[in-house]
Protein backbone atom coordinates (compact mmCIF):
# COMPACT_ATOMS: atom_id res chain seq x y z
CA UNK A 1 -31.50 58.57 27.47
CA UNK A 2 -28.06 57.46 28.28
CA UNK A 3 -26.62 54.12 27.17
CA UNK A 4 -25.32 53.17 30.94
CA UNK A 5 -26.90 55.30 33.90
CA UNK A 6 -24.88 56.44 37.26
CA UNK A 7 -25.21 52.64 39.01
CA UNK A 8 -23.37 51.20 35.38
CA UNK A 9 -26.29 49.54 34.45
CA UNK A 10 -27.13 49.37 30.39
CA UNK A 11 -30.47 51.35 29.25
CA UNK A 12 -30.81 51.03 32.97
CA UNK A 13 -31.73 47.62 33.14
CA UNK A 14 -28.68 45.33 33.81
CA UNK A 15 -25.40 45.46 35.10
CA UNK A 16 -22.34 45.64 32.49
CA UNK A 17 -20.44 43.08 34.87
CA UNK A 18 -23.61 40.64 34.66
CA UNK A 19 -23.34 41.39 30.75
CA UNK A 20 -19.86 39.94 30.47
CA UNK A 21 -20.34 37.07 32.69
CA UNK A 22 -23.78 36.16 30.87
CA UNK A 23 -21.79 36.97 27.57
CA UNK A 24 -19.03 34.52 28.52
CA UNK A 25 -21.30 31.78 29.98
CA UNK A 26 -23.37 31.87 26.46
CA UNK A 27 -19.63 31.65 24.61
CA UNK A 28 -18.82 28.49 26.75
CA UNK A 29 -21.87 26.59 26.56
CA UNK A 30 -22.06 27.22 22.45
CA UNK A 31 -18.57 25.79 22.53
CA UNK A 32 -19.11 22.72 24.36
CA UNK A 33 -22.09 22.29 22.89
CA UNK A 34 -20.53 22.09 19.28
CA UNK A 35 -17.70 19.99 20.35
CA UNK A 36 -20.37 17.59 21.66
CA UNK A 37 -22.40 17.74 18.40
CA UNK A 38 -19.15 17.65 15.80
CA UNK A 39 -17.67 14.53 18.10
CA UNK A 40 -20.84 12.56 17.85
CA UNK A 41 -21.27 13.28 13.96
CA UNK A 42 -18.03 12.02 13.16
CA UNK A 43 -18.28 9.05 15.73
CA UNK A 44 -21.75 8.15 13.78
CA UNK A 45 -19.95 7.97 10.55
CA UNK A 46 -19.15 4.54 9.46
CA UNK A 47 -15.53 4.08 7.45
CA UNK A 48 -16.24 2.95 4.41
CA UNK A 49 -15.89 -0.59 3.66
CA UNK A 50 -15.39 -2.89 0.44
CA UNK A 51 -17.51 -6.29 0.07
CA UNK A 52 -15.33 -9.11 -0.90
CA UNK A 53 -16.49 -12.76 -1.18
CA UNK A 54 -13.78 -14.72 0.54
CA UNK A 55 -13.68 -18.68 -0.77
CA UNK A 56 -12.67 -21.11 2.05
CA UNK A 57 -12.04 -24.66 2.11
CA UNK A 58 -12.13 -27.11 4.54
CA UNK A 59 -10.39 -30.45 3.66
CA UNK A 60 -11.47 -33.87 4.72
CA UNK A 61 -14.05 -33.19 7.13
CA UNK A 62 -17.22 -34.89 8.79
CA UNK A 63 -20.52 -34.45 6.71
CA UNK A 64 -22.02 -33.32 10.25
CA UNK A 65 -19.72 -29.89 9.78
CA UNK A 66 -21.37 -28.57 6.30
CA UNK A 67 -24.88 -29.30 8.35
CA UNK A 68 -23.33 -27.19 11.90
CA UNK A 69 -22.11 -24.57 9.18
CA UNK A 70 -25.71 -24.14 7.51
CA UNK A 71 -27.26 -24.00 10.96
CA UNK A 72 -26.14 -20.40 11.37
CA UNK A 73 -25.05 -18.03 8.89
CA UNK A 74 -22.25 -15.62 10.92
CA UNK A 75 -18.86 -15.98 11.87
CA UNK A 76 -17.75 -15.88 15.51
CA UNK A 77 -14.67 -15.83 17.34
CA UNK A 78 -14.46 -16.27 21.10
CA UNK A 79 -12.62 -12.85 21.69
CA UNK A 80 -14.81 -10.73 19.51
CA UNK A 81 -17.93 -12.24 19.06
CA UNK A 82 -20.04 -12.18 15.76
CA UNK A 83 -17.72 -10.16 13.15
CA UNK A 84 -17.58 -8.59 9.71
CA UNK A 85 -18.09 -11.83 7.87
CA UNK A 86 -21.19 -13.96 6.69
CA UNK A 87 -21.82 -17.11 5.14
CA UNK A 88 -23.50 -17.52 1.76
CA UNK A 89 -22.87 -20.85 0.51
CA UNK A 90 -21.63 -24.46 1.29
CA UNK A 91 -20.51 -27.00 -1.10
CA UNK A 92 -19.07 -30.32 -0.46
CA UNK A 93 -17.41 -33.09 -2.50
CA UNK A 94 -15.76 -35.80 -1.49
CA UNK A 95 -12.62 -35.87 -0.08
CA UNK A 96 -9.82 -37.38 -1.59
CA UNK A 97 -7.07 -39.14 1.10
CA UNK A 98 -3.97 -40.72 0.36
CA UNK A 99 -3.84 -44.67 1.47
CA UNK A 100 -1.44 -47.46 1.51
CA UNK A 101 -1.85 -50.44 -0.88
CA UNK A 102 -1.12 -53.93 0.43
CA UNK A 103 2.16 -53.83 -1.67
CA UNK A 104 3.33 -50.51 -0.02
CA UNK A 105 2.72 -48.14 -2.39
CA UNK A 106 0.76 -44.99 -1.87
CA UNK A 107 -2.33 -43.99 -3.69
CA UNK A 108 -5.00 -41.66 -3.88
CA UNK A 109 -8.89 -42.60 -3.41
CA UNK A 110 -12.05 -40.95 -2.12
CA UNK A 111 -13.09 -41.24 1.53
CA UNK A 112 -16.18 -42.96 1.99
CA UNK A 113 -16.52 -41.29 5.26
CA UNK A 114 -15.26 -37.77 4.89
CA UNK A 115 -15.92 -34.65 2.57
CA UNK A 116 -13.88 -31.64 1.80
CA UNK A 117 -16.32 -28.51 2.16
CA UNK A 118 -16.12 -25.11 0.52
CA UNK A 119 -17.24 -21.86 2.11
CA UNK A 120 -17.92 -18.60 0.65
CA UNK A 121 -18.13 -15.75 2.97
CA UNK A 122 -19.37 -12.26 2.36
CA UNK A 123 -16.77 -9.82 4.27
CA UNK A 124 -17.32 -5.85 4.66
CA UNK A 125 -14.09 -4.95 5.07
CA UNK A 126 -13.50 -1.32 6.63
CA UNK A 127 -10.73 0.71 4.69
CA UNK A 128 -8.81 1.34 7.93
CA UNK A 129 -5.94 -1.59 7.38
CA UNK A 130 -4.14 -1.85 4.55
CA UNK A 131 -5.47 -5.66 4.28
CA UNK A 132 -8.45 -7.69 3.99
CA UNK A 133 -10.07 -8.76 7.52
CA UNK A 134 -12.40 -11.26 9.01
CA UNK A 135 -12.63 -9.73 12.05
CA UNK A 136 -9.44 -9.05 13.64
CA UNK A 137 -7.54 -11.73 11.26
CA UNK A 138 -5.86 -10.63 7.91
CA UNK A 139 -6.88 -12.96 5.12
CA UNK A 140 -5.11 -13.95 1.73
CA UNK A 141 -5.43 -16.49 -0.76
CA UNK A 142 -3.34 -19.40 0.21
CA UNK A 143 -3.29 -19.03 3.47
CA UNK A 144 -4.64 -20.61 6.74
CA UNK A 145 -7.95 -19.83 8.43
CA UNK A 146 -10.07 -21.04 11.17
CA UNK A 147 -13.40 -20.77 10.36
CA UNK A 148 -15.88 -20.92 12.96
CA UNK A 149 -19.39 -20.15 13.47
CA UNK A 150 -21.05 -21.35 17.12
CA UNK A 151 -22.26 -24.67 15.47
CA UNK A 152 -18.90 -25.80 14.05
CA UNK A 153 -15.19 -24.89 13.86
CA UNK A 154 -12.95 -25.52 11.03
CA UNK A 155 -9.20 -25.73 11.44
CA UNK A 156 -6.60 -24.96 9.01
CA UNK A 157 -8.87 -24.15 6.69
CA UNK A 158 -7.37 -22.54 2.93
CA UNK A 159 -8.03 -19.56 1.72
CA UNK A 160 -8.80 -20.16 -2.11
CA UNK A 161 -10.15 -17.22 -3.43
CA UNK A 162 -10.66 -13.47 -2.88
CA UNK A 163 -13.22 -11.23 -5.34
CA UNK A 164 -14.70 -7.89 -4.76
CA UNK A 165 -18.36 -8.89 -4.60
């Protein structure tokens, strides 16, 4: 028996030219189909990311904001909606204001009506940036931070502490 016969046909039962084209059709859809299969396995895995507790403090503020703050526990901002960052406990004290005497002078006492409030947040930072991020804002001790959740909003709020949790 010969390996292709007089009308080019293999062992007699299909064409060489409808070999190659099945051949090459096979080739192309095994190709796409692991490009599919390696872009979706590296899309599913997450970076890696570092947990950091992030202090926060809010100076003289209402009492009503530590209660909006324990209402919900997650961080929102109005551009990116709930993001990387948690919260895990509220203190307050109270808050200590600066008021003039009768005399003039200047003086420290407590407000009877306001309470300075610290926040620690649990952030999972990803290991893309080179710095530490609550959402898409960089955070370091000392600096400035609005933190809101959808129950309250906290302006110019300090950053007092970062740890590695």
């Amino acid at each position: 028996m010969k390996v292709i016969d007089k009308k080019g046909r293999i062992f007699g039962k299909i064409n060489i030219f409808d070999l190659i084209v099945l051949l090459t059709l096979l080739i192309a859809i095994g190709a796409v189909s692991y490009k599919v299969v390696t872009d979706k396995i590296k899309a599913s895995g997450t970076a890696p990311t570092t947990t950091y507790i992030v202090t926060v403090k809010s100076f003289a503020m209402p009492p009503s904001y530590t209660e909006a703050l324990k209402k919900d526990d997650r961080v929102y901002f109005d551009n990116d909606g709930f993001v990387n960052a948690k919260i895990i406990d509220v203190r307050e004290e109270p808050a200590m204001i600066t008021v003039q005497t009768a005399d003039g002078n200047l003086i420290e006492t407590q407000s009877p009506n306001l309470v300075d409030v610290t926040i620690d947040l649990e952030v999972a930072d990803k290991h893309d940036l080179p710095d530490i991020r609550i959402g898409r804002y960089a955070v370091a001790v000392g600096g400035k931070f609005t933190l809101k959740t959808i129950y309250a909003m906290g302006m110019d709020s300090v950053v007092m502490d970062i740890r590695k949790k």
